[in-house]
C-alpha atoms as a PDB file:
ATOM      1  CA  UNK A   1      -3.446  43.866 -11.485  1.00  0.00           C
ATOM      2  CA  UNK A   2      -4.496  47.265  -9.402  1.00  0.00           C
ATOM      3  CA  UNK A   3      -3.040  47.221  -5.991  1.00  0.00           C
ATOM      4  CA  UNK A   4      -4.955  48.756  -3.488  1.00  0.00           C
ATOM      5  CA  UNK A   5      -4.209  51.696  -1.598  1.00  0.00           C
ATOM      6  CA  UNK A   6      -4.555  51.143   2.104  1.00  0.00           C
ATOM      7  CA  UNK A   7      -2.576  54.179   3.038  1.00  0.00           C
ATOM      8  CA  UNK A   8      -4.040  56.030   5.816  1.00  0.00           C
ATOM      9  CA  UNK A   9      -3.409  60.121   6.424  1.00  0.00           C
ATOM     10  CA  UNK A  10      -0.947  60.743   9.131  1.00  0.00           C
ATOM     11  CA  UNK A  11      -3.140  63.073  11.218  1.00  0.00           C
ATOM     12  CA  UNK A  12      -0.361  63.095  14.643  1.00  0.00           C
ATOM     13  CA  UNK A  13       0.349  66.374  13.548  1.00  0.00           C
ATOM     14  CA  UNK A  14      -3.066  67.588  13.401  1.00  0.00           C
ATOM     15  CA  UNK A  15      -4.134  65.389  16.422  1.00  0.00           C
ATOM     16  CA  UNK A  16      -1.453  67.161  18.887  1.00  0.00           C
ATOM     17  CA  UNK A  17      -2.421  70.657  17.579  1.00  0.00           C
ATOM     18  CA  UNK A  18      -5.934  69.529  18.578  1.00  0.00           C
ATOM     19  CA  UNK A  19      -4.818  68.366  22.155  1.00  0.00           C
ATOM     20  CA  UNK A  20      -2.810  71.775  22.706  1.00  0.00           C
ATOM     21  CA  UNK A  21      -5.652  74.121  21.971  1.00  0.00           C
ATOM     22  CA  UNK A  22      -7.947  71.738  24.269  1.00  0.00           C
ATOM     23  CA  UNK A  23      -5.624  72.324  27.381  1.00  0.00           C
ATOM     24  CA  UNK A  24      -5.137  76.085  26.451  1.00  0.00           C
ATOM     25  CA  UNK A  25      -8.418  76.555  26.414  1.00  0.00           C
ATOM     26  CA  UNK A  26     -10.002  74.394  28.632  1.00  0.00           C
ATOM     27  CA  UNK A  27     -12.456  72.893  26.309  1.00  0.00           C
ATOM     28  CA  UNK A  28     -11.457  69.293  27.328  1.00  0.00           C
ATOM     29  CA  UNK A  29     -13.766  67.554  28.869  1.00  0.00           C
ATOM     30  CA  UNK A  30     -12.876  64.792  32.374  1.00  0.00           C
ATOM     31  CA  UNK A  31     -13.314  61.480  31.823  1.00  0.00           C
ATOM     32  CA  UNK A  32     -16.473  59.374  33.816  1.00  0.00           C
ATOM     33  CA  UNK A  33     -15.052  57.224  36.237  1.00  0.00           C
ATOM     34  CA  UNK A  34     -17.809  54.753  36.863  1.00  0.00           C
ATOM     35  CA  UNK A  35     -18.667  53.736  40.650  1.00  0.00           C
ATOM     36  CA  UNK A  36     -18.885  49.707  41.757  1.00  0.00           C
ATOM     37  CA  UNK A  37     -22.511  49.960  41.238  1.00  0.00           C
ATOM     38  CA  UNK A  38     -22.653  51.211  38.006  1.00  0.00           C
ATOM     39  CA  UNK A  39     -20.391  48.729  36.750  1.00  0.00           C
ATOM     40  CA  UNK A  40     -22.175  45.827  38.748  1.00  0.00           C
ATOM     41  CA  UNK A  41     -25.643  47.114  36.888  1.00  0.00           C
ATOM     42  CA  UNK A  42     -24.318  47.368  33.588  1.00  0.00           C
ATOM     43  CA  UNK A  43     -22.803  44.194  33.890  1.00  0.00           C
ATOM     44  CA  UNK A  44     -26.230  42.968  34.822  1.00  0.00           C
ATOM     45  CA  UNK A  45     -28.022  44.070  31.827  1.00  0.00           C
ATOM     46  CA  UNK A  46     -24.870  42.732  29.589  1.00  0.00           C
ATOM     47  CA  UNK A  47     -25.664  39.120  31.373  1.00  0.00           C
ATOM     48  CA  UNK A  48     -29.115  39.858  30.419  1.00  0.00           C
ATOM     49  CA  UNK A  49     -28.485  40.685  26.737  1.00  0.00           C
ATOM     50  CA  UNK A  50     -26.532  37.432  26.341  1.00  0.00           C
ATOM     51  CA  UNK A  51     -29.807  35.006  27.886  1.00  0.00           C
ATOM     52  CA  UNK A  52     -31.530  37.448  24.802  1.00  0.00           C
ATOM     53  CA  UNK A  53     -29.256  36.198  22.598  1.00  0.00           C
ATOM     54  CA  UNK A  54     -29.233  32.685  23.674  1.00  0.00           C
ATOM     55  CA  UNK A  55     -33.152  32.728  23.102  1.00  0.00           C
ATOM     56  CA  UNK A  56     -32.700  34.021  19.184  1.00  0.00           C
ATOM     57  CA  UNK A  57     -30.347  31.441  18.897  1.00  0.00           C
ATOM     58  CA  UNK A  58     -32.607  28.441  19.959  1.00  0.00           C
ATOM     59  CA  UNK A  59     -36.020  30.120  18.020  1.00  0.00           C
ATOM     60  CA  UNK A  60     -33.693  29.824  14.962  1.00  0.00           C
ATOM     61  CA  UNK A  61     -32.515  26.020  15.485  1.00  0.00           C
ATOM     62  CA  UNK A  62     -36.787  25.289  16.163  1.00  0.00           C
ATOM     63  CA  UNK A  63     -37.200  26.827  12.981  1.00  0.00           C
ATOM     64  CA  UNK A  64     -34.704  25.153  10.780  1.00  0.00           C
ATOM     65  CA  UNK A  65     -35.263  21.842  12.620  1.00  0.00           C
ATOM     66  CA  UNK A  66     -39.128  21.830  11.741  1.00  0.00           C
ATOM     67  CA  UNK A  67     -38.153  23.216   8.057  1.00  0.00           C
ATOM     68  CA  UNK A  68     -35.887  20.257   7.638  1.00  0.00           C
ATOM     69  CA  UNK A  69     -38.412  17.753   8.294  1.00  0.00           C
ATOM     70  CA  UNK A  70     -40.923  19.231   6.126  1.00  0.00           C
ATOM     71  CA  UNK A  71     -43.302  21.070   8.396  1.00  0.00           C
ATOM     72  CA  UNK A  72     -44.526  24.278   7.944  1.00  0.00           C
ATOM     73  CA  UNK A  73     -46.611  26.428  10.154  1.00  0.00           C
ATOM     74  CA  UNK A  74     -49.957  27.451   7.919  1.00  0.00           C
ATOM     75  CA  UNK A  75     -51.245  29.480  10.911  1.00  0.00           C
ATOM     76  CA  UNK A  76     -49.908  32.966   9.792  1.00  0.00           C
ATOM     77  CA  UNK A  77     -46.631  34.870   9.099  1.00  0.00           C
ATOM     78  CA  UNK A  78     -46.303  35.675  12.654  1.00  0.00           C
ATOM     79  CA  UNK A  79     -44.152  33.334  14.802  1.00  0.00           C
ATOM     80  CA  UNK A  80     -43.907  32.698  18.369  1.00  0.00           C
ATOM     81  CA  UNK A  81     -47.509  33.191  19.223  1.00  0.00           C
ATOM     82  CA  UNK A  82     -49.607  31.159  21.407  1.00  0.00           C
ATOM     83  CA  UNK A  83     -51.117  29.879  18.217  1.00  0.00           C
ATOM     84  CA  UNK A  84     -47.791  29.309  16.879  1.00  0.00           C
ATOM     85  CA  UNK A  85     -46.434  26.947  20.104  1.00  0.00           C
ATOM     86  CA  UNK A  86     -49.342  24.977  20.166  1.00  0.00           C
ATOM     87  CA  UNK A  87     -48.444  24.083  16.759  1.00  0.00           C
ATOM     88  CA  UNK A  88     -44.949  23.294  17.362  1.00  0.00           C
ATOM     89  CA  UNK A  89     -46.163  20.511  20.446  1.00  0.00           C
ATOM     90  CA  UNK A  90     -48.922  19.502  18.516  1.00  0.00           C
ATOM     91  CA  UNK A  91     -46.319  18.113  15.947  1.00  0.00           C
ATOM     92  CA  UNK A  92     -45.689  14.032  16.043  1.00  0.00           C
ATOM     93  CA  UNK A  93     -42.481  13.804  14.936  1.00  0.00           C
ATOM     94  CA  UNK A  94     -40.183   9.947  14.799  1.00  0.00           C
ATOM     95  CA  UNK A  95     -38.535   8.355  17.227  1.00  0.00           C
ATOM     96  CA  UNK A  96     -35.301  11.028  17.848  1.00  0.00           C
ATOM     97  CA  UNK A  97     -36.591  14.128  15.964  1.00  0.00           C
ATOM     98  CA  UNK A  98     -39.088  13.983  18.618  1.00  0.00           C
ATOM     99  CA  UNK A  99     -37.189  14.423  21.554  1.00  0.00           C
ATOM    100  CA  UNK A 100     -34.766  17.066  19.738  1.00  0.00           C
ATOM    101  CA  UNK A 101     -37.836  19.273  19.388  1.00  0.00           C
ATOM    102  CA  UNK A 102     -38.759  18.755  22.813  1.00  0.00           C
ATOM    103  CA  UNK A 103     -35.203  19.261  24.316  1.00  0.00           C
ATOM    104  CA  UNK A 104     -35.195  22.574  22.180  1.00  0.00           C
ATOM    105  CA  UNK A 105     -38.559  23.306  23.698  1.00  0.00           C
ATOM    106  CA  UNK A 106     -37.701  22.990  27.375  1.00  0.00           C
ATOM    107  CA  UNK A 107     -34.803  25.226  26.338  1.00  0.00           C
ATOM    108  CA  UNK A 108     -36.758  27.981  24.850  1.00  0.00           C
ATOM    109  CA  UNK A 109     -39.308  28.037  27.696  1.00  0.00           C
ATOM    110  CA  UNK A 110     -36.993  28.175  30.609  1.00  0.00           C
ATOM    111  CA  UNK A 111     -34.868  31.364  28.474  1.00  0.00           C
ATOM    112  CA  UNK A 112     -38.106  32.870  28.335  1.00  0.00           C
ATOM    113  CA  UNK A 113     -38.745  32.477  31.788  1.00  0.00           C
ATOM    114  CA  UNK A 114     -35.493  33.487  32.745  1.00  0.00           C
ATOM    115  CA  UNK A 115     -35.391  36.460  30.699  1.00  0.00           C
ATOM    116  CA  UNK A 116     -38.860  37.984  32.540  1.00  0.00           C
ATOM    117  CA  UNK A 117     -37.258  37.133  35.891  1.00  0.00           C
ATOM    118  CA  UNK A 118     -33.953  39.435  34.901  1.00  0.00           C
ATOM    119  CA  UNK A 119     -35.937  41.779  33.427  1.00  0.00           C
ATOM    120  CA  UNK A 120     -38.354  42.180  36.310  1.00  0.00           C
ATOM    121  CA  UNK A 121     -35.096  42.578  38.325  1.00  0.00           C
ATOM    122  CA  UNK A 122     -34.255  45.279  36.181  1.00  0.00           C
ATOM    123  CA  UNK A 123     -37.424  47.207  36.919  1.00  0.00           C
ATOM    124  CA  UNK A 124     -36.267  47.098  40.142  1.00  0.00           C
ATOM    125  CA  UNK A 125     -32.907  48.319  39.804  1.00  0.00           C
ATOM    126  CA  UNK A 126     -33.923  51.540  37.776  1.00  0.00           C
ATOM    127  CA  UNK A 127     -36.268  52.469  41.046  1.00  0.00           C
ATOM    128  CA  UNK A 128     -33.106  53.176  43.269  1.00  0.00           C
ATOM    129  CA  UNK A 129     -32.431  56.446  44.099  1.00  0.00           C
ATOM    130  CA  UNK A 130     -29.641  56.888  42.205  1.00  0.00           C
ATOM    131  CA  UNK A 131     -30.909  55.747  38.605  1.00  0.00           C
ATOM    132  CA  UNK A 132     -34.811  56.699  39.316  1.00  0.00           C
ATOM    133  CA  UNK A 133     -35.278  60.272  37.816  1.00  0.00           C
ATOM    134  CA  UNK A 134     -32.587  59.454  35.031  1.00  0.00           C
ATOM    135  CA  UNK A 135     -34.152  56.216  33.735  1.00  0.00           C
ATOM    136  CA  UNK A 136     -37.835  57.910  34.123  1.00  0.00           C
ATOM    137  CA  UNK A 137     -36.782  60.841  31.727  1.00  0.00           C
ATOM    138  CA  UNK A 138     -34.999  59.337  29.125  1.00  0.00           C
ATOM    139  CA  UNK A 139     -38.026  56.349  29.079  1.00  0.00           C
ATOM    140  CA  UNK A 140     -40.188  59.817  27.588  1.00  0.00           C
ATOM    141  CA  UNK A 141     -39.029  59.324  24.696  1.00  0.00           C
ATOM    142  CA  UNK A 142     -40.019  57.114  21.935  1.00  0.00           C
ATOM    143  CA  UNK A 143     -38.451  53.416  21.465  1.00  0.00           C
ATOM    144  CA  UNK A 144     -36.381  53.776  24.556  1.00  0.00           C
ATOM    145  CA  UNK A 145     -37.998  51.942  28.245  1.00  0.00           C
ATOM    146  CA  UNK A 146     -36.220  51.088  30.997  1.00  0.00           C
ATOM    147  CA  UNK A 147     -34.049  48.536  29.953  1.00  0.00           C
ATOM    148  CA  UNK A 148     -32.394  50.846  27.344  1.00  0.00           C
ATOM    149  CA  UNK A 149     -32.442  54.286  29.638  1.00  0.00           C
ATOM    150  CA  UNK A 150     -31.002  52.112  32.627  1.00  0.00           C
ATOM    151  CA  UNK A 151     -27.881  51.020  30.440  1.00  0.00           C
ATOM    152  CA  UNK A 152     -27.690  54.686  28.834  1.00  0.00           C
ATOM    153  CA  UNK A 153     -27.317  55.906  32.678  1.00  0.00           C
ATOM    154  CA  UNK A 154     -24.462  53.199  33.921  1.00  0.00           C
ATOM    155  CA  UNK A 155     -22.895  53.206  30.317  1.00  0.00           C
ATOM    156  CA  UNK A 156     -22.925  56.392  29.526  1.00  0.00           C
ATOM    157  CA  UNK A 157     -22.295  57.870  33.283  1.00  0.00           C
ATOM    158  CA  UNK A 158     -22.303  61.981  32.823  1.00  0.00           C
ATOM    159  CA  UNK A 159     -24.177  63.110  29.896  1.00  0.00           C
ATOM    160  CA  UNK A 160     -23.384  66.761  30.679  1.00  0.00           C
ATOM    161  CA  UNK A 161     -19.609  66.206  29.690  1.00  0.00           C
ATOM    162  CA  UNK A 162     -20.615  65.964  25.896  1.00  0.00           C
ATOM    163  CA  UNK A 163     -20.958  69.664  24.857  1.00  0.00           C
ATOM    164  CA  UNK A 164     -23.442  68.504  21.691  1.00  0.00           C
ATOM    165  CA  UNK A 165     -25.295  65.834  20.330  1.00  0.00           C
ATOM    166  CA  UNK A 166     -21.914  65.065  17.735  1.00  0.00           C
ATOM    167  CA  UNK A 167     -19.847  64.615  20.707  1.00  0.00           C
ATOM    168  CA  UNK A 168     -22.115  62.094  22.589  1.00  0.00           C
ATOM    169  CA  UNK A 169     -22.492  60.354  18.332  1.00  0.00           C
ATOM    170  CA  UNK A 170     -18.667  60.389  18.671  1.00  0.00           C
ATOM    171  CA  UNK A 171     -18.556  58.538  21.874  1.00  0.00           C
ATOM    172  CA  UNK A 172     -20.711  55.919  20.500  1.00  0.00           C
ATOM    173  CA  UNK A 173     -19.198  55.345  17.009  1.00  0.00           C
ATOM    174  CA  UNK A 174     -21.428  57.069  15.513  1.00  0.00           C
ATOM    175  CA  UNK A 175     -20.208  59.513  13.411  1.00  0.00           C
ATOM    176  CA  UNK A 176     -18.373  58.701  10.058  1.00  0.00           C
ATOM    177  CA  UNK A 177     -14.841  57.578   9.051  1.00  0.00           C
ATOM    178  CA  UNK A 178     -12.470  59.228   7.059  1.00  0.00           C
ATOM    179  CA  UNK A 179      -9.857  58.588   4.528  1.00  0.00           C
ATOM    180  CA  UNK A 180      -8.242  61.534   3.459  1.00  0.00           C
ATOM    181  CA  UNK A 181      -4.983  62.813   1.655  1.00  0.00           C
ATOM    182  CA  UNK A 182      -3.974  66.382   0.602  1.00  0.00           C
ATOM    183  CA  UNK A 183      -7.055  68.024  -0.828  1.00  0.00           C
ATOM    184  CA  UNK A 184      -9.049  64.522  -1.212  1.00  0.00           C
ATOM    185  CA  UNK A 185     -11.849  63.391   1.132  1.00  0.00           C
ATOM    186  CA  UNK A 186     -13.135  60.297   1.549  1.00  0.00           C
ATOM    187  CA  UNK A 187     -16.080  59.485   4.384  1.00  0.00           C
ATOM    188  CA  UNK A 188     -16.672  56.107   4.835  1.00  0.00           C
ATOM    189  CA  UNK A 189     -19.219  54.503   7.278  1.00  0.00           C
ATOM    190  CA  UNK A 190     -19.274  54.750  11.055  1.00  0.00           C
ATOM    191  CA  UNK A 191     -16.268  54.693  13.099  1.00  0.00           C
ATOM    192  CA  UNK A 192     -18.130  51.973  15.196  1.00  0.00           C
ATOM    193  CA  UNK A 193     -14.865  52.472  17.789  1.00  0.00           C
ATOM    194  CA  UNK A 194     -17.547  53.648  20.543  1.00  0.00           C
ATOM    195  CA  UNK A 195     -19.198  51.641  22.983  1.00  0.00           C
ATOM    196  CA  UNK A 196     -21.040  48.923  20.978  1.00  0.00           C
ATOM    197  CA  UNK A 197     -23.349  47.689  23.156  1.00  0.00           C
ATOM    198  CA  UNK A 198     -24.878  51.229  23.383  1.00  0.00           C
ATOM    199  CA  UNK A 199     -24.855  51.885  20.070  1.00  0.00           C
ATOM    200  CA  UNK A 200     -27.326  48.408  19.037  1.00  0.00           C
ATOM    201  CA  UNK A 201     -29.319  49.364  21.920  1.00  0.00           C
ATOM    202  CA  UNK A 202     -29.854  53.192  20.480  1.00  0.00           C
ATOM    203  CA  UNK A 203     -30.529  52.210  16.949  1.00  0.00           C
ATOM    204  CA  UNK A 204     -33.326  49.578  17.827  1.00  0.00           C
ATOM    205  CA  UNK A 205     -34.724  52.271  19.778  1.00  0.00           C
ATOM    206  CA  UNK A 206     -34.431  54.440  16.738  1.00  0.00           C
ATOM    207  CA  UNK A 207     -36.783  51.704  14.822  1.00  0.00           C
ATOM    208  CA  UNK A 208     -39.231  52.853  16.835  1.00  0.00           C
ATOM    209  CA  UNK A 209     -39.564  56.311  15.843  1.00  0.00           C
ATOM    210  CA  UNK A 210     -40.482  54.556  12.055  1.00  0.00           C
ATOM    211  CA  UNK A 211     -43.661  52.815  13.756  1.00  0.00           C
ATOM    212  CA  UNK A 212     -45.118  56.021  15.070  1.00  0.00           C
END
């Protein structure tokens, strides 16, 4: 039976050579100590994410509860319309099944609700005079809106500290692992040992550049 290698390349060597020429020549770079406010926003938006998640959560328990008993919507392929939920309390359902569907229901609209209230809150956040002129220029570009450019700004803190664009993909896990030994490389996929919660919000904005 093959045994795997999991042997990693000792890079401490390497690493402190790195760190000396860095201080010798300046070319470190500070670290961002976030303010009070910044963290109180970004926890915000976190708390925010998590009602998001919550409300993905309960649209997948609707579906599977309706696809269990046998109904399927034959209104489209699009879900979550208004066409859609008229369908879903238009169904007559027995006895218990009936009042799981409308306990999921209640759920699902007061998330929704919720989530509009938070993100209205939002709006408001990214209009003090600290965030304003940040969250307006990165919201020029395409896929990212204030939601995304407001957690970029209290996240990310100082974007003139990364030199280039592979130090900022660095930060955010971005850039690709390696396994190597002697002459042989290996790359494997992205670190992902940046900020996470960053780095989803980034790629979906990234989607959007594929609907233009």
């Amino acid at each position: 039976m093959a045994v795997k290698n999991t042997r990693r390349v000792k890079t401490d060597k390497r690493d402190a050579g790195n760190i000396a020429r860095c201080l010798a020549f300046r070319t470190y770079s500070a670290v961002y100590v976030p303010t009070n406010e910044d963290n109180a926003v970004k926890e915000f938006i976190r708390m925010r994410d998590d009602q998001k998640k919550m409300l993905k959560s309960i649209k997948q328990q609707i579906l599977a509860l309706v696809l269990r008993l046998g109904h399927r919507f034959e209104g489209g392929k699009t879900y979550w319309t208004i066409v859609y939920m008229k369908w879903l309390k238009s169904l007559k359902l027995e006895g218990v099944f009936q009042e799981t569907l409308n306990e999921y229901l209640i759920t699902y609209t007061y998330l929704i609700d919720k989530i509009e209230r938070l993100d209205n809150r939002i709006e408001e956040l990214a209009k003090d005079v600290k965030y304003d002129e940040k969250v307006k220029n990165l919201s020029c570009l395409i896929g990212i809106k204030t939601h995304t450019a407001l957690s970029m700004v209290v996240e990310v803190g100082d974007f003139s500290r990364f030199a280039k664009a592979e130090k900022f993909a660095s930060f955010l896990g971005l850039v690709p692992g390696e396994d190597t030994s002697s002459e042989r490389q290996n790359r494997l996929g992205i670190t992902k040992a940046g900020n996470g919660h960053l780095r989803r919000l980034l790629v979906e904005a990234a989607q959007g550049y594929t609907m233009v």
